[in-house]
Protein backbone atom coordinates (compact mmCIF):
# COMPACT_ATOMS: atom_id res chain seq x y z
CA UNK A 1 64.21 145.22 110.63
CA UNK A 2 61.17 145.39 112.93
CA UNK A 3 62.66 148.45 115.00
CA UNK A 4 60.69 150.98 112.52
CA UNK A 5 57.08 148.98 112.87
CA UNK A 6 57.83 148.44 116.84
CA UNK A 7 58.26 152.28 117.31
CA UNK A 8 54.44 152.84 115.72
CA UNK A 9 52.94 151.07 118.61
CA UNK A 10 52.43 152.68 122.15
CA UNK A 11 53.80 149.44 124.04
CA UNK A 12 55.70 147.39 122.08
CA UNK A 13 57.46 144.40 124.16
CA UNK A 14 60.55 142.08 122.42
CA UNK A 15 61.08 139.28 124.34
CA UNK A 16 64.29 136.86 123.77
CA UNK A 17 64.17 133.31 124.92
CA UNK A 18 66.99 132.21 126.53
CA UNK A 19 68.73 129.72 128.35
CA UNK A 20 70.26 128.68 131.65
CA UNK A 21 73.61 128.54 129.54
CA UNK A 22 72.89 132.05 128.18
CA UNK A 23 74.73 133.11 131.30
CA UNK A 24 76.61 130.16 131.96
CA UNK A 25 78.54 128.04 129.72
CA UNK A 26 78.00 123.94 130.17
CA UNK A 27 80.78 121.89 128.58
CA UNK A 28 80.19 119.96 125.79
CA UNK A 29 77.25 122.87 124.75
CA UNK A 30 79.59 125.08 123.30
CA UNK A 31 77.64 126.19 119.90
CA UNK A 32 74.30 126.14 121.78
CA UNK A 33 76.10 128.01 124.66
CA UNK A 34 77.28 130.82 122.34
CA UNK A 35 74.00 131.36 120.56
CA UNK A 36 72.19 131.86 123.77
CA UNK A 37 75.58 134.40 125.12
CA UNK A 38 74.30 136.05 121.55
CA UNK A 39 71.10 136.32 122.42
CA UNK A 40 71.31 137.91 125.64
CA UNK A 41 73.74 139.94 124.83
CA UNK A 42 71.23 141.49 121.86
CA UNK A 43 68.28 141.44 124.46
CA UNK A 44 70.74 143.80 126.58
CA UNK A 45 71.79 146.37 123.86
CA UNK A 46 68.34 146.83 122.30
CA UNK A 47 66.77 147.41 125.98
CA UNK A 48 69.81 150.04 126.58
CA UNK A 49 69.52 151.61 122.88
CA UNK A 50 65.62 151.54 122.72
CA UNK A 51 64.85 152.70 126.60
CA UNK A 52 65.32 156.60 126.18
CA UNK A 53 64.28 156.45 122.21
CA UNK A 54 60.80 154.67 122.17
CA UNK A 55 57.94 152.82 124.02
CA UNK A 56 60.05 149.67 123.40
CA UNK A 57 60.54 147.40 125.74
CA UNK A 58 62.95 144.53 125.79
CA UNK A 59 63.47 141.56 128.37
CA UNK A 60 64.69 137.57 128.18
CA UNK A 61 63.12 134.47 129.70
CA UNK A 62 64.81 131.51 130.74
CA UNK A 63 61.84 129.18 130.56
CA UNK A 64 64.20 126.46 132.48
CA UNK A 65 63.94 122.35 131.82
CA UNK A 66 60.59 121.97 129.64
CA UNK A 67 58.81 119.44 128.14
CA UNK A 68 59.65 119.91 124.28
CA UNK A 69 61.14 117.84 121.86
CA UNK A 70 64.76 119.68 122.24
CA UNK A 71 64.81 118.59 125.91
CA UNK A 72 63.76 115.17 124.45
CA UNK A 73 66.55 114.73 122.42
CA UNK A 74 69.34 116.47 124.53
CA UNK A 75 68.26 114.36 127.91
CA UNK A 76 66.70 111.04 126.43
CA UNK A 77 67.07 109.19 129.58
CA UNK A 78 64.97 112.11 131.95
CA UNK A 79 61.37 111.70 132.26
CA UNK A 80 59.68 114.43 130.70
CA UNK A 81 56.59 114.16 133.13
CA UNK A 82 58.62 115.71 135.63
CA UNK A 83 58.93 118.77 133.64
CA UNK A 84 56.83 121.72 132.84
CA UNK A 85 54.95 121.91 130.16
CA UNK A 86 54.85 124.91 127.89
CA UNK A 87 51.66 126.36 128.52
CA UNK A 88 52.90 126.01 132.44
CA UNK A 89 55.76 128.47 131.65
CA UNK A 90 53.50 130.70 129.22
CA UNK A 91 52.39 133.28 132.07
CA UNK A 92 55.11 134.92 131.98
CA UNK A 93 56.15 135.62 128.31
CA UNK A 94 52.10 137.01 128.95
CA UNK A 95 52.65 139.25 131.49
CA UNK A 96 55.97 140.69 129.50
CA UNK A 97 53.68 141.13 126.52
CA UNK A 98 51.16 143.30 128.58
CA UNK A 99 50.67 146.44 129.97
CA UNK A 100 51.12 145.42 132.89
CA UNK A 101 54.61 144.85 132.51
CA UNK A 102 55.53 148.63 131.50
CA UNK A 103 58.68 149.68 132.77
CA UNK A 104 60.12 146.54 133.00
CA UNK A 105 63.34 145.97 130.41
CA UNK A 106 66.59 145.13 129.95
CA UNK A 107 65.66 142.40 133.07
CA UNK A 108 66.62 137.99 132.41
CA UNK A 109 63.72 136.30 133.87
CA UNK A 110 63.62 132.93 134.99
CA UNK A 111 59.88 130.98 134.01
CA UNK A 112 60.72 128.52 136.70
């Protein structure tokens, strides 16, 4: 739905969070697993569609083990201090969303 509003700008950038089980499955994760396959697998054919068609870039980050309230709740016996925080992983869903990141797409970045 956003496709026709992304294609007025001059560098648009789509960025998917993902997963360390976007890529591989963890037993016992299976619903979570699958949405995250989904997800890649979108980031993929929208950066393969949208590459020779528009200024539209599209990538995925893995932001890895950070300290939200999902990780909380999945892992309630790991100390979250020994995590990263959000804003620690935020550089790089930054750099995807600027200029400076032209050219890059289609690519699963790790934050971590």
């Amino acid at each position: 739905a956003m496709i026709p509003l992304l294609r007025q700008s001059e560098d648009a950038s789509v960025i998917i969070t993902g997963s360390g089980v976007s890529q591989v499955g963890k037993a016992y994760w299976g619903a979570y697993c699958v949405s995250k396959f989904a997800t890649e697998g979108l980031m993929q054919v929208l950066a393969d569609e949208l590459e020779s068609t528009s200024n539209i870039r599209v990538n995925s980050i893995n932001p890895g083990a950070t300290r939200t309230t999902m990780r909380a709740a999945a892992y309630p016996g790991e100390n979250p201090n020994t995590l990263a925080t959000p804003e620690e992983i935020m550089p790089l869903y930054l750099y995807l969303m600027g200029q400076d990141s032209k050219g890059t797409n289609g690519q699963a970045l790790k934050a971590q």
